[in-house]
C-alpha atoms as a PDB file:
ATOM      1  CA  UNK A   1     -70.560  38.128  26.748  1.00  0.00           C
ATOM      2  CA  UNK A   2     -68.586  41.018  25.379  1.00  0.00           C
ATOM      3  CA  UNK A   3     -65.342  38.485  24.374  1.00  0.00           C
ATOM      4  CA  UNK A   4     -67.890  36.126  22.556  1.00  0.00           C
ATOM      5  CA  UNK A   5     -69.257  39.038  20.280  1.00  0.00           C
ATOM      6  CA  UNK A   6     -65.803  40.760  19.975  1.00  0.00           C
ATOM      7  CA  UNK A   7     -64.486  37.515  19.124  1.00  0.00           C
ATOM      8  CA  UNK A   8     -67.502  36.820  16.346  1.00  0.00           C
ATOM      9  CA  UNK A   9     -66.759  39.726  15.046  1.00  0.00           C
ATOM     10  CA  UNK A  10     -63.026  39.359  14.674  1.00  0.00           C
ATOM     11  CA  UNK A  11     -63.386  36.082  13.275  1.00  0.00           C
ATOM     12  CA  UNK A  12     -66.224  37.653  10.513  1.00  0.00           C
ATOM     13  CA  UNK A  13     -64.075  40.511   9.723  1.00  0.00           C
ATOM     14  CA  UNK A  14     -61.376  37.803   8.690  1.00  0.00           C
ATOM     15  CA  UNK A  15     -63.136  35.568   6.838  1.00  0.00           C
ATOM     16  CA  UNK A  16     -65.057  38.548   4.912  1.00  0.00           C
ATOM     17  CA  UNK A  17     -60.960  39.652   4.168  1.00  0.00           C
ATOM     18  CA  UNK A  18     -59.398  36.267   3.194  1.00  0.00           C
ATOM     19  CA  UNK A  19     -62.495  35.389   0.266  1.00  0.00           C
ATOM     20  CA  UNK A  20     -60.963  37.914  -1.986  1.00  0.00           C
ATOM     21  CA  UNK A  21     -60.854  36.838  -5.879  1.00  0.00           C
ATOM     22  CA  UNK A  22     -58.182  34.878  -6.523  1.00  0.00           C
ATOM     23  CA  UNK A  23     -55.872  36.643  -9.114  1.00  0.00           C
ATOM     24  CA  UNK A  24     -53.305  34.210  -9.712  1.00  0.00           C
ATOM     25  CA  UNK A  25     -51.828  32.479 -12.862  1.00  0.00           C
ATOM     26  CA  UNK A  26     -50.435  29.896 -13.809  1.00  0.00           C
ATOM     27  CA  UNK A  27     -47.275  29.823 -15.728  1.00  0.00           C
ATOM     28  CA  UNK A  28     -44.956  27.184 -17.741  1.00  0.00           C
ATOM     29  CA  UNK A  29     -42.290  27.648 -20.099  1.00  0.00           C
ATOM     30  CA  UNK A  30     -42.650  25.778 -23.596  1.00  0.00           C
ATOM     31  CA  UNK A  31     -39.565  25.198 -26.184  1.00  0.00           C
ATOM     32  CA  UNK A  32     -40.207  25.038 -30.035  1.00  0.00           C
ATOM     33  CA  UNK A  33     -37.967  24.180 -32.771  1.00  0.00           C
ATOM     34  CA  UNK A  34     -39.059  27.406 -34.642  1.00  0.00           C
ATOM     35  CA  UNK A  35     -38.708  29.766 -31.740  1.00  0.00           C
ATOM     36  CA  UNK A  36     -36.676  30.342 -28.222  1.00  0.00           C
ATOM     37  CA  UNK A  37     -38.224  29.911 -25.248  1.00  0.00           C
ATOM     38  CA  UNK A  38     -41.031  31.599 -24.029  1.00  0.00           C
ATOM     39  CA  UNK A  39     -43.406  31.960 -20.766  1.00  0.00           C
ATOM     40  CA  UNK A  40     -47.067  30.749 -21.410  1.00  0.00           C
ATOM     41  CA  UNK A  41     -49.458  31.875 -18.459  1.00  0.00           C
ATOM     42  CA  UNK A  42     -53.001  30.874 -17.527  1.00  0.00           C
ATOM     43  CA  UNK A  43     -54.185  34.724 -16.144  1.00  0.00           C
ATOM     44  CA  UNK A  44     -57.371  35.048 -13.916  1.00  0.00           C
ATOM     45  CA  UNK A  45     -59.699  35.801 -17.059  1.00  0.00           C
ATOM     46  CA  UNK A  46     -58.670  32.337 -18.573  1.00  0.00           C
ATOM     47  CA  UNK A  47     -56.638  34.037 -21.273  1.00  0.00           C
ATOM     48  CA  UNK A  48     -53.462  32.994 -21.951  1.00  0.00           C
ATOM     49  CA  UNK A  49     -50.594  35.614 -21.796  1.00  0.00           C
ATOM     50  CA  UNK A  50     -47.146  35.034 -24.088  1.00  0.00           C
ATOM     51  CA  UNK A  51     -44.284  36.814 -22.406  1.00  0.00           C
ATOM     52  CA  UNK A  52     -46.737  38.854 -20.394  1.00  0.00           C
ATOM     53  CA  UNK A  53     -48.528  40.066 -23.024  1.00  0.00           C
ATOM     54  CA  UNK A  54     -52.205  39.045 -23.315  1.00  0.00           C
ATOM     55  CA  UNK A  55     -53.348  36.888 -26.418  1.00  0.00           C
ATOM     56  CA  UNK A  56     -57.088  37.529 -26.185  1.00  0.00           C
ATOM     57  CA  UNK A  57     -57.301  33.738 -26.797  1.00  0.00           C
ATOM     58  CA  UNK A  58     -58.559  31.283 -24.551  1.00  0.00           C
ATOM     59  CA  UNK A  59     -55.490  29.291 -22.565  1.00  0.00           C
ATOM     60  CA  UNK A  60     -56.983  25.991 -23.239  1.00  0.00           C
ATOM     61  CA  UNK A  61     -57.191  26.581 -27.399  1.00  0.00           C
ATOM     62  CA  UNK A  62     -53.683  28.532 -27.339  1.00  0.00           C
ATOM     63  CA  UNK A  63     -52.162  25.386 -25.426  1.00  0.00           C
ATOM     64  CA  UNK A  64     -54.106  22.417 -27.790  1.00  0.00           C
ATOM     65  CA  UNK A  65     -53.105  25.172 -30.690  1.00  0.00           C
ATOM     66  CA  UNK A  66     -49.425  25.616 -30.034  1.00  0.00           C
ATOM     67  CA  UNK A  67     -48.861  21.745 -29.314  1.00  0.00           C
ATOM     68  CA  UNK A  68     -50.129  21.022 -32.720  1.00  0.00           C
ATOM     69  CA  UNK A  69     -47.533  22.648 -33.867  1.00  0.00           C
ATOM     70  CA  UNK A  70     -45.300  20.652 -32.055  1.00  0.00           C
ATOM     71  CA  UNK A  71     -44.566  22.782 -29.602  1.00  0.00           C
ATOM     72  CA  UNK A  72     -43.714  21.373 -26.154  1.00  0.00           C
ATOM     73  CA  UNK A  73     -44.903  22.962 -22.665  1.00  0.00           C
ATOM     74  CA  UNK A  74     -44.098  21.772 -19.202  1.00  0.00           C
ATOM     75  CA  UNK A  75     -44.705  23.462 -15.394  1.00  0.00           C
ATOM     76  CA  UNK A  76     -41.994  25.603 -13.881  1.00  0.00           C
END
């Protein structure tokens, strides 16, 4: 009885540690005519992030906004 309740307990102790907030991003590198390359990331809060600095602008409207201008973006 003791090995089943150690056991549930191990295995609830893991789970409870591996359903952390995910904190990734997402990253590709985009080329412009007008301007060198340059890392555009997707961070955690749905920003997007230019070189590792934070836009304050939604990824999804700096993306659509950026390939208007003829700007093109692909994954690394």
């Amino acid at each position: 009885m003791k090995k089943i309740i150690t056991t549930f307990l191990l295995v609830s102790i893991l789970m409870t540690f591996s359903c952390s907030d995910d904190k990734s991003r997402t990253c590709t590198t985009c080329n412009s005519p007008q301007t060198t390359s340059f890392e555009l990331c997707q961070e955690s809060n749905g920003n997007a992030s230019v070189n590792g600095e934070n836009t304050g602008v939604s990824y999804a409207v700096y993306l659509a906004d950026l390939e208007a201008d003829g700007t093109v973006c692909g994954s690394n």
